[in-house]
Protein backbone atom coordinates (compact mmCIF):
# COMPACT_ATOMS: atom_id res chain seq x y z
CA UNK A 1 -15.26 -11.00 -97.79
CA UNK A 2 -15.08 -14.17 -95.67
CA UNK A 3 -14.12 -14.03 -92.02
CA UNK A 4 -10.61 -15.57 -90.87
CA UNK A 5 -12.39 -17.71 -88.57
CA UNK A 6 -14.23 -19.59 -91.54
CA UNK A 7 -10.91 -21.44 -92.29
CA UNK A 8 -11.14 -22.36 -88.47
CA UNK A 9 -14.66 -23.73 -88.50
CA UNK A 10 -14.36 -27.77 -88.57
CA UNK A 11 -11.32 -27.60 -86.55
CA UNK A 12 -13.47 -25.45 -83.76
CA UNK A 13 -16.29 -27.94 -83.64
CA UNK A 14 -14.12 -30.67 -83.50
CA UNK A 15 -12.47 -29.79 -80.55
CA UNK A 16 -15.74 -28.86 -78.94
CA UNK A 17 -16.99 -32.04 -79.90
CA UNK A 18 -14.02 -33.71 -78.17
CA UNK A 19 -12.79 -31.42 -74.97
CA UNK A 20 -14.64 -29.99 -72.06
CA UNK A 21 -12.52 -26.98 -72.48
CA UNK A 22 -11.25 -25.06 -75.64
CA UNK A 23 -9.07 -21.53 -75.84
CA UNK A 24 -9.32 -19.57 -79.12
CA UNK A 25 -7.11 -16.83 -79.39
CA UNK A 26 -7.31 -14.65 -82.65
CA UNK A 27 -6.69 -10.68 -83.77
CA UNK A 28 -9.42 -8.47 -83.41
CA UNK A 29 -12.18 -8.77 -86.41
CA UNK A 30 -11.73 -12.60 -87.34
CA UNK A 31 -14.79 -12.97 -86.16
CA UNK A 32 -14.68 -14.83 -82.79
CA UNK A 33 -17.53 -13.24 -80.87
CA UNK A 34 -20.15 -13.26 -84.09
CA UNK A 35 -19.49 -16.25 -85.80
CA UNK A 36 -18.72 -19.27 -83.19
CA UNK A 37 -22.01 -18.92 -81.31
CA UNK A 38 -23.24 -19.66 -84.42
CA UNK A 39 -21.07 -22.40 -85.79
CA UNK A 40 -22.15 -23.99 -82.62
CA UNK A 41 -26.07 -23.89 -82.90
CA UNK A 42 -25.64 -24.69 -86.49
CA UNK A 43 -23.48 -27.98 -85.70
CA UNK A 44 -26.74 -30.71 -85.80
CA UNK A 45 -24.01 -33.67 -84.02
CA UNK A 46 -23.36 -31.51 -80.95
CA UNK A 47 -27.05 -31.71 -79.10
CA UNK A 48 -26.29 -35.29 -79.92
CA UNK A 49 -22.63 -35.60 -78.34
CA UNK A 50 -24.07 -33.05 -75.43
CA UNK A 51 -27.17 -35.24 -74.42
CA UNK A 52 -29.55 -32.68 -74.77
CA UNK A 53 -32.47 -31.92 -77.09
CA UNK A 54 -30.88 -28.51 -78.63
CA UNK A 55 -27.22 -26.28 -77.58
CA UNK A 56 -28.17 -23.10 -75.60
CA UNK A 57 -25.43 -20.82 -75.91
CA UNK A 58 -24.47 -17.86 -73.50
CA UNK A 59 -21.89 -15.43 -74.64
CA UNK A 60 -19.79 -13.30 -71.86
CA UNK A 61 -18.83 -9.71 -72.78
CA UNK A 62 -16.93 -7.45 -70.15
CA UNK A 63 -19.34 -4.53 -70.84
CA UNK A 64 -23.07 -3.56 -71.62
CA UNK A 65 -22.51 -1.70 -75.22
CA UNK A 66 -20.48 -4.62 -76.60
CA UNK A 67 -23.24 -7.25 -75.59
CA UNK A 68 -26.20 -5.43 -76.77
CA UNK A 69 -24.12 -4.85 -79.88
CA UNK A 70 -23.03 -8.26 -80.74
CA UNK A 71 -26.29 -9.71 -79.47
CA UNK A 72 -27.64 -7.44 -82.89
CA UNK A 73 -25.00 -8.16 -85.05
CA UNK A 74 -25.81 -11.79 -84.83
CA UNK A 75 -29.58 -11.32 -84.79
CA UNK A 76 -29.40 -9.23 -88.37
CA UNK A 77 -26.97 -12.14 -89.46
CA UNK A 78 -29.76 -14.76 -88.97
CA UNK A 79 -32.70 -12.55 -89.37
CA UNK A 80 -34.04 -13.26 -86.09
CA UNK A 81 -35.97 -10.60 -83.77
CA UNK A 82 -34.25 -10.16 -80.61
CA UNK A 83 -36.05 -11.33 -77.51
CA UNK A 84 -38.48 -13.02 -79.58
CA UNK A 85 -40.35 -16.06 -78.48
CA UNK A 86 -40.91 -17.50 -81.60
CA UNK A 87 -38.52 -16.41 -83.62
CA UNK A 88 -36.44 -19.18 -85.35
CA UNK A 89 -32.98 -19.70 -84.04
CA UNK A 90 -33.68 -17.01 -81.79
CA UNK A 91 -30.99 -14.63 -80.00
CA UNK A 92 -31.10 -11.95 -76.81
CA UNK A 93 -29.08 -10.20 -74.81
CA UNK A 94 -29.29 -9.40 -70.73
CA UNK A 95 -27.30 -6.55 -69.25
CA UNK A 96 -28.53 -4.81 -66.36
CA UNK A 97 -31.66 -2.84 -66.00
CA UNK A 98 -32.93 -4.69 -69.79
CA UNK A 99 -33.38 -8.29 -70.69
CA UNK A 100 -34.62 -9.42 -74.38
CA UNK A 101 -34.21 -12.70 -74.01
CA UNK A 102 -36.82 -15.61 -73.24
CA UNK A 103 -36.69 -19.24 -72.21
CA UNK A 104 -36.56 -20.14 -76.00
CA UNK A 105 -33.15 -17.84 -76.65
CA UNK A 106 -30.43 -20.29 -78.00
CA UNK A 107 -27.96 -17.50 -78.45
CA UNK A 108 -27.44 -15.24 -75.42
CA UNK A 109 -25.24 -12.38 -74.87
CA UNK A 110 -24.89 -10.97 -71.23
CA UNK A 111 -22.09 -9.07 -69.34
CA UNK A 112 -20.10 -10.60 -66.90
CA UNK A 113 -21.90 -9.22 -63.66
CA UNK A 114 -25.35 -11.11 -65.34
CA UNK A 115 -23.86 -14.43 -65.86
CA UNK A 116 -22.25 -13.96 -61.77
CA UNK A 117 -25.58 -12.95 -60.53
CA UNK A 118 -27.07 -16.18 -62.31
CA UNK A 119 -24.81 -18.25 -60.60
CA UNK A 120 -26.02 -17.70 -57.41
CA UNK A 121 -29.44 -19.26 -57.94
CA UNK A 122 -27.65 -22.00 -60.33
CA UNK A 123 -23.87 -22.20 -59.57
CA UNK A 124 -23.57 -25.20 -62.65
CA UNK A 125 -25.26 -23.03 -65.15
CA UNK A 126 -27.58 -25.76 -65.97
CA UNK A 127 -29.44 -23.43 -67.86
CA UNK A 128 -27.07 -23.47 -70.51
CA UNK A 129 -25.13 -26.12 -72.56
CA UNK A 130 -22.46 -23.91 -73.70
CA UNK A 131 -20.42 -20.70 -71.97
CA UNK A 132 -18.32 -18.70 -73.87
CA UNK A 133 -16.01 -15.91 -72.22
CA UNK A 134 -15.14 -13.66 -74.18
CA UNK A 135 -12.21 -10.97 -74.05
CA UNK A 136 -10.99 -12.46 -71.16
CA UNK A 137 -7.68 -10.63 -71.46
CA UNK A 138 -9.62 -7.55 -69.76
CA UNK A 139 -9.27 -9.44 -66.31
CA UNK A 140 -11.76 -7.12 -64.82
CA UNK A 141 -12.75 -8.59 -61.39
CA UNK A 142 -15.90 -10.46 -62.85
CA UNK A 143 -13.96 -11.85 -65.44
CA UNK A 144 -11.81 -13.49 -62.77
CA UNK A 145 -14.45 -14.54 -60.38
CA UNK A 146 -16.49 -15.91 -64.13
CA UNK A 147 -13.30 -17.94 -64.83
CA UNK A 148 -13.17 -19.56 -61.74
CA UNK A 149 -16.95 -20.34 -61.37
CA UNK A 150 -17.65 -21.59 -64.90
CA UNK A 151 -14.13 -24.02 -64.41
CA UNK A 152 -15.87 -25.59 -61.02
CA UNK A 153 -19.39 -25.57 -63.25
CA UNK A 154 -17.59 -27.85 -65.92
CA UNK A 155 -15.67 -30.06 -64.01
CA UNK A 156 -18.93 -31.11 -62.35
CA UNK A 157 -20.80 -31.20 -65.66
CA UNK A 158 -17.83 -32.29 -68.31
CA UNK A 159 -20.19 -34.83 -70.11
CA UNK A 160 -23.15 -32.26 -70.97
CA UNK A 161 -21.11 -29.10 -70.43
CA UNK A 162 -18.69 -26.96 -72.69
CA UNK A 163 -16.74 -23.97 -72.11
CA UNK A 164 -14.95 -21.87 -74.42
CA UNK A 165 -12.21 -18.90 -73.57
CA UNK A 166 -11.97 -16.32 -76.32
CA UNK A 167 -9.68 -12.95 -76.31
CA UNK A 168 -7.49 -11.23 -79.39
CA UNK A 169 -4.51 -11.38 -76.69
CA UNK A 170 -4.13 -13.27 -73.77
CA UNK A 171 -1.34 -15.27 -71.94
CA UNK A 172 -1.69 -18.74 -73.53
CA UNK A 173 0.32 -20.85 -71.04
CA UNK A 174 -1.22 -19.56 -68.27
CA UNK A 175 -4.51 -19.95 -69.27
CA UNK A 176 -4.15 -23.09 -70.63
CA UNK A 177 -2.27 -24.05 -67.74
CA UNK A 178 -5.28 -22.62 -65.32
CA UNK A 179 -7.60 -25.02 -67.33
CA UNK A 180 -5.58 -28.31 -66.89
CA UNK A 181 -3.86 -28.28 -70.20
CA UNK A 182 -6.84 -27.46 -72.69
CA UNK A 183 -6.28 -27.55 -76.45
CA UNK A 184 -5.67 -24.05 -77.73
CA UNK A 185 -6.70 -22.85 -81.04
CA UNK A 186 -4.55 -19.47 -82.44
CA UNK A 187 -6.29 -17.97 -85.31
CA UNK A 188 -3.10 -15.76 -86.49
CA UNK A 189 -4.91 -13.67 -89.97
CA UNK A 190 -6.56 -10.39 -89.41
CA UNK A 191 -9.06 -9.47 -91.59
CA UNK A 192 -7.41 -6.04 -93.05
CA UNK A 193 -4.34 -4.72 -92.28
CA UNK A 194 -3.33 -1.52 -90.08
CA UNK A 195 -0.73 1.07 -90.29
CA UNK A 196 0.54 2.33 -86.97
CA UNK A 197 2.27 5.40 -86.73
CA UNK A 198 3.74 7.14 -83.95
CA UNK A 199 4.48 10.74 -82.60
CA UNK A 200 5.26 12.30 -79.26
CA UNK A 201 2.37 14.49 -77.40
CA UNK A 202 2.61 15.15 -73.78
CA UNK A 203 0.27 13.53 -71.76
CA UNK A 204 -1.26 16.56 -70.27
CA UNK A 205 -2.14 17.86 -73.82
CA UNK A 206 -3.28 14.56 -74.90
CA UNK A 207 -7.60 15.95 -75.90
CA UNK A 208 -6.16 18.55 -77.62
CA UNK A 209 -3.62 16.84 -79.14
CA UNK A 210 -6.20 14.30 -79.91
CA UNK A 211 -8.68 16.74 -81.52
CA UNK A 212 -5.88 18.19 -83.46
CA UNK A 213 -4.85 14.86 -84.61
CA UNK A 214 -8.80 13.72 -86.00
CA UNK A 215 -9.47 17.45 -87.84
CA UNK A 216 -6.34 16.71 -90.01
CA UNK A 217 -7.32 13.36 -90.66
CA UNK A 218 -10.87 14.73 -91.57
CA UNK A 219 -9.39 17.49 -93.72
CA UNK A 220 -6.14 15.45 -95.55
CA UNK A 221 -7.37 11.71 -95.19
CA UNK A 222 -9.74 9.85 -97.62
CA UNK A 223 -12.63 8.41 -96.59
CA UNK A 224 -13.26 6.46 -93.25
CA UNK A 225 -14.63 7.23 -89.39
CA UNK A 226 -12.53 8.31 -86.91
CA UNK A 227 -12.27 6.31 -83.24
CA UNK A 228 -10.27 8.16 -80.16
CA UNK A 229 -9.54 6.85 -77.16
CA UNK A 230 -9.22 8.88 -74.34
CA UNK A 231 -9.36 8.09 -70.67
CA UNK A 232 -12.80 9.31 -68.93
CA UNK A 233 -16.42 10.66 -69.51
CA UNK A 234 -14.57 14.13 -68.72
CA UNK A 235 -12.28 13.96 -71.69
CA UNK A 236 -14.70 13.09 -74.34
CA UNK A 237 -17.39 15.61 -73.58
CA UNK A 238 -14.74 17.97 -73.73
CA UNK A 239 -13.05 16.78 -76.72
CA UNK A 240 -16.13 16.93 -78.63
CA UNK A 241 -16.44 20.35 -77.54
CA UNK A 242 -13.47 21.53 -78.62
CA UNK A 243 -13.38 19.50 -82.00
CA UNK A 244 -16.94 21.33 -82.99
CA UNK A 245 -14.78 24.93 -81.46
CA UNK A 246 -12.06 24.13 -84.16
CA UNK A 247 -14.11 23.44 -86.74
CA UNK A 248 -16.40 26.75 -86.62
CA UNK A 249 -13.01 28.78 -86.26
CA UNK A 250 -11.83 26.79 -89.57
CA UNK A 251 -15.39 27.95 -91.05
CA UNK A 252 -14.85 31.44 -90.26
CA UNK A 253 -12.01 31.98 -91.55
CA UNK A 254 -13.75 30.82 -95.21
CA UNK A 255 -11.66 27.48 -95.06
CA UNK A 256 -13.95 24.59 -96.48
CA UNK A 257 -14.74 21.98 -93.96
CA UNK A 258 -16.49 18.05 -95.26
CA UNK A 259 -19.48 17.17 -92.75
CA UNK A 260 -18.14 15.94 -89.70
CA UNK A 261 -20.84 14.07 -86.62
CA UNK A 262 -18.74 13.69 -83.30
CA UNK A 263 -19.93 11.62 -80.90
CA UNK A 264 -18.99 10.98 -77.35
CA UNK A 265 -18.73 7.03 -76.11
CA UNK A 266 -17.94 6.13 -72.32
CA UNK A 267 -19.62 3.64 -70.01
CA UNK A 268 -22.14 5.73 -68.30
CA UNK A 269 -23.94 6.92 -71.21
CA UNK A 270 -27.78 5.15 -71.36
CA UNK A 271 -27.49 2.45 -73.94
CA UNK A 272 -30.07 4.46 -76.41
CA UNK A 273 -27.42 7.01 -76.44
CA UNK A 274 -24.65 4.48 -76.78
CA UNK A 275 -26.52 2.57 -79.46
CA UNK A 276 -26.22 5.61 -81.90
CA UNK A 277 -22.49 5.19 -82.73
CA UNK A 278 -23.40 2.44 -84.74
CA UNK A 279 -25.69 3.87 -86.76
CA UNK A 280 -25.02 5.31 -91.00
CA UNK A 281 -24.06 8.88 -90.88
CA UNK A 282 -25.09 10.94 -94.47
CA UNK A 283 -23.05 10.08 -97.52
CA UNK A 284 -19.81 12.36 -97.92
CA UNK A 285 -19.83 13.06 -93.83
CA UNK A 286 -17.38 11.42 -91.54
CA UNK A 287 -18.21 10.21 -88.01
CA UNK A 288 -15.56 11.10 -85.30
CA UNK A 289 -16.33 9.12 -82.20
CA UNK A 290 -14.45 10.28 -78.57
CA UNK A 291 -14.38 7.03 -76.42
CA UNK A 292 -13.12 5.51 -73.61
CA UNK A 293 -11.70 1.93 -73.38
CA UNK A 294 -15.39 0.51 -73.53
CA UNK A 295 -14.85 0.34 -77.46
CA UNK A 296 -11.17 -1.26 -76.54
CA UNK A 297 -12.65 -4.72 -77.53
CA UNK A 298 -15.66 -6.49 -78.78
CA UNK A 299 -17.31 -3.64 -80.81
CA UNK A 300 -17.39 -3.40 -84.58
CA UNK A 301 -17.88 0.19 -86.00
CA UNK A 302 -18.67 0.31 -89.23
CA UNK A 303 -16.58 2.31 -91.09
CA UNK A 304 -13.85 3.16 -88.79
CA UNK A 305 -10.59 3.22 -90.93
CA UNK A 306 -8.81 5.51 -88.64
CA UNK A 307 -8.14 5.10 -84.38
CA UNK A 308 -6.00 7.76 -82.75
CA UNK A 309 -4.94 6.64 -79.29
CA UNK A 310 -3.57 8.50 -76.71
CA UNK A 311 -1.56 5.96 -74.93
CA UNK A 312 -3.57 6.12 -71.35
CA UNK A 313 -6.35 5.01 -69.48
CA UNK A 314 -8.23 5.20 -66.01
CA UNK A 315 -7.79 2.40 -63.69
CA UNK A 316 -9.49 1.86 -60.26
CA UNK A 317 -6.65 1.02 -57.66
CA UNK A 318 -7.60 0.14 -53.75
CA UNK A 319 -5.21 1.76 -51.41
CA UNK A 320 -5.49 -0.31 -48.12
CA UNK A 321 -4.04 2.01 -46.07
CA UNK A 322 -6.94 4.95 -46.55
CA UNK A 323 -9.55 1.72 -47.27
CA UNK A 324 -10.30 3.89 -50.55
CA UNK A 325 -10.71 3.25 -54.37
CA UNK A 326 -9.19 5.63 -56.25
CA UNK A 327 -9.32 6.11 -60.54
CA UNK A 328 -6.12 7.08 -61.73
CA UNK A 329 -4.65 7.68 -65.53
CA UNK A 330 -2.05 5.25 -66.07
CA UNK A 331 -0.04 4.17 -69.04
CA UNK A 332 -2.05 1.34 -70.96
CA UNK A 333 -0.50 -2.14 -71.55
CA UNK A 334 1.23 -3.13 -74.75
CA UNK A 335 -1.48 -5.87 -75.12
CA UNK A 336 -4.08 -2.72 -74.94
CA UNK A 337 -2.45 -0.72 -77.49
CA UNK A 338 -2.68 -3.51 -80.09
CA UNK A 339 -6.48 -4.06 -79.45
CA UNK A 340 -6.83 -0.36 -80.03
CA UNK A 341 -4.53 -0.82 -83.15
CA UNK A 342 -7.30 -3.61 -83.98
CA UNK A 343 -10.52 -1.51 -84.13
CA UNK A 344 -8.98 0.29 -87.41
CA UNK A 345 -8.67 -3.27 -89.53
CA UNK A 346 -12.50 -4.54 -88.71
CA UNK A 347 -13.82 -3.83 -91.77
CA UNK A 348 -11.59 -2.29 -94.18
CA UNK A 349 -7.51 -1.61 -94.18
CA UNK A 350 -6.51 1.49 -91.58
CA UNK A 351 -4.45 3.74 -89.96
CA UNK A 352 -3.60 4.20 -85.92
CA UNK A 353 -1.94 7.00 -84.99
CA UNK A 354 -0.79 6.89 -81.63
CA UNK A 355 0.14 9.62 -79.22
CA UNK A 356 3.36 8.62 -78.03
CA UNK A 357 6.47 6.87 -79.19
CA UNK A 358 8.10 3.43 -79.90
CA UNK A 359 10.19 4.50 -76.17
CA UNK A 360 7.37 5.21 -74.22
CA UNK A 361 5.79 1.98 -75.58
CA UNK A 362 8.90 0.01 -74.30
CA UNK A 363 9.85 2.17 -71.39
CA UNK A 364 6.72 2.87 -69.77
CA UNK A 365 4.04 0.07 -71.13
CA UNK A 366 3.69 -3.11 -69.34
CA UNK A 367 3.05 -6.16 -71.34
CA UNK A 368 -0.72 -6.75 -69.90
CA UNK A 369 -2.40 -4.88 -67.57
CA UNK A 370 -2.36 -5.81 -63.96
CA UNK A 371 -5.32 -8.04 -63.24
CA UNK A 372 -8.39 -6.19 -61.61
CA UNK A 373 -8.56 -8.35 -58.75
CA UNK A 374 -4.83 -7.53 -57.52
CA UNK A 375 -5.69 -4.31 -57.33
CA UNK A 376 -9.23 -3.50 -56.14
CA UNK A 377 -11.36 -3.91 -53.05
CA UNK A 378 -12.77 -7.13 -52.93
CA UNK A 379 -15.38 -7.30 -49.77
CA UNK A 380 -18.34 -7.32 -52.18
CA UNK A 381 -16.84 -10.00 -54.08
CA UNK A 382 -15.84 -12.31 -51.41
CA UNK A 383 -19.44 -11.45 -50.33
CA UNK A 384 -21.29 -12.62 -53.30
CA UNK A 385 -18.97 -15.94 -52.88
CA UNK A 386 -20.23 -16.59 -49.40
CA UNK A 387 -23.51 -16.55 -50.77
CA UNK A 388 -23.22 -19.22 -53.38
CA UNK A 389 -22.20 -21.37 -50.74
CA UNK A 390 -18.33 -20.61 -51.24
CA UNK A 391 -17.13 -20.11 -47.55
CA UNK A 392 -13.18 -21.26 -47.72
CA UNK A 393 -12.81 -18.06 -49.79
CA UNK A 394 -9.15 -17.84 -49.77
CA UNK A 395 -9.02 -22.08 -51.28
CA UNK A 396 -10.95 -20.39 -53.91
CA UNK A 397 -9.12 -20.98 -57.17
CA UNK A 398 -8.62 -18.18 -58.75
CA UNK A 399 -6.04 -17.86 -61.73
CA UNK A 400 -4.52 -14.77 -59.49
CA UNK A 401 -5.03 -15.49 -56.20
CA UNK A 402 -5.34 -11.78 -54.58
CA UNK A 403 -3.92 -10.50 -51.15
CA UNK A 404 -6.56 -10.47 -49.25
CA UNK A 405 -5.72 -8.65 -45.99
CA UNK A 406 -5.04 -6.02 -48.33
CA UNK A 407 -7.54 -5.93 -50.53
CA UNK A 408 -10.02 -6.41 -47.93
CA UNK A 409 -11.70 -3.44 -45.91
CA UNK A 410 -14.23 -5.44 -43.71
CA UNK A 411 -13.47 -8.77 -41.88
CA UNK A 412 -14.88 -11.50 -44.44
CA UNK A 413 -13.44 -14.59 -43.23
């Protein structure tokens, strides 16, 4: 089956072609993050319009997992051999700790914090002819700081430089606005459709609840992986714990139970233990995977038909008055729960059950989450700035412009 975005493909390069800046807004699995990189390096006008010899492409994604994932996805699509010097059309990835990538890579995925720490030696990106942010609707810090950089990187290098904004949901007018008036692109089709379905759990119950939720979708469902999302490294450990509890008792008591893998997912898992969500599980076995936000956006499972979400997440908030960050569990945003929604329609129709109820979702659920950099410390930040040569920190034009005397701990001035 074709991607949405195919439909989209002239009408992408053309504005490319034409604008220094482009937004592309479309549902999670049209194929944004896997498929323009590559209408790009494919397009054999835009070295020409570009004035260079051949398009080097860097791709932003907000965490590790998603761009070592992508960075593979696209790799198998063009049988290439990641990191590779001579492979043709080659791709790699650079997150921290690992880079597979070479001076050859035309297609590179990195997280935010790589493409920041690049900037200090080369605040124009002149290695690269194209930068693409992607899931910019996170506004994590170095999203924000990203954003600002790579607008001052294109303004100075409009006639050989191109930048592209991608996210599933994001606040058009203000980014377009932030970007002088840029064309925007809306791909509205999603690839397969999703049921959502609501019931009320308390929040303090919410891994149980949430194990509860996936054994009677393994036991009454047909066919199809299971994502969770729950709010911390704590959580899933112990949800997987006490899925593989309820399952032996269900043994016991002579009930037949289908073969069931459960896997944990959160951000500080090594990315050889991360990579194995992604791999086939044995035929007539489901996969039930308990994961924090990091698979909110980006990622493509295959196989996951069903995503249970428990309506919460933890968010680092700087209180200025103890000069300490502190994680708390917080309701998500209404733009969060459709993402999650989105991770059951990437490769076949689904279901989304979700922990709490249409009320909650309009009573207690902001629109978008509050953007990182209102609500963190930002003395590193302002640091790094200072040492790209950015000294009138608080002219700095950022799309949110923070408080800083109170979101600042040390005097940076």
């Amino acid at each position: 089956m074709d991607l949405p975005i195919l439909a989209h493909k002239e009408a992408i390069l053309a504005l490319v072609r034409a604008n220094p800046v482009v937004i592309i807004t479309g549902e999670p699995g049209t194929g944004k993050t896997t498929q323009i990189p590559q209408y790009l390096l494919d397009c054999r006008d835009l070295p020409r319009t570009l004035g260079c010899r051949s398009v080097k492409i860097v791709v932003t994604q907000p965490r590790r997992v998603a761009a070592v994932a992508m960075a593979r996805r696209v790799a198998y699509e063009r049988k290439a051999r990641l990191g590779h010097e001579v492979s043709p059309r080659q791709v790699g990835y650079a997150i921290r700790f690992e880079d597979r990538s070479s001076q050859r890579t035309q297609i590179k995925y990195v997280t935010d914090g790589v493409l920041i720490r690049e900037c200090l030696q080369d605040p124009d990106l002149t290695s690269y002819t194209i930068v693409m942010l992607d899931e910019v609707h996170e506004r994590t810090l170095d999203t924000d700081v990203l954003l600002a950089l790579a607008k001052q990187a294109v303004h100075r290098r409009a006639e050989n430089m191109r930048l592209i904004v991608t996210s599933a949901t994001l606040n058009i007018d203000q980014f377009a606005n932030y970007f002088d008036n840029c064309p925007v692109l809306q791909i509205a089709t999603r690839a397969f459709n999703v049921e959502v379905l609501h019931c009320t759990s308390k929040a303090d119950r919410r891994v149980e609840n949430s194990v509860t939720a996936a054994i009677r979708i393994h036991l009454h469902e047909g066919p199809g992986d299971v994502l969770v999302f729950l709010t911390g490294s704590e959580e899933c450990e112990r949800a997987c714990r006490l899925c593989l509890e309820k399952l032996n008792q269900l043994l016991d008591r002579g009930k037949p139970v289908p073969s069931m893998v459960i896997m944990p997912l959160y951000g500080a898992m090594p990315s050889e233990e991360q990579a194995k969500v992604f791999e086939p599980v044995p035929r007539d076995c489901r996969k039930v995977i308990f994961s924090t936000n990091i698979a909110e956006t980006s990622l493509t499972i295959q196989g996951i038909c069903f995503v249970i979400d428990c309506g919460y997440v933890k968010q680092k908030i700087y209180n200025p008055k103890t000069g300490l960050d502190a994680l708390l569990v917080v309701p998500i945003s209404r733009q969060q729960a459709r993402q999650r929604a989105g991770r059951a329609g990437r490769t076949a129709d689904g279901k989304c059950y979700r922990l709490y109820s249409d009320t909650f979702a309009e009573q207690q659920m902001e629109e978008a989450a509050k953007p990182e950099i209102l609500r963190v410390n930002l003395s590193s930040t302002l640091l790094t700035l200072k040492a790209m040569g950015i000294h009138d920190v608080s002219g700095f034009e950022f799309m949110d412009p923070p408080d800083y005397e109170s979101s600042v701990s040390v005097g940076v001035t």
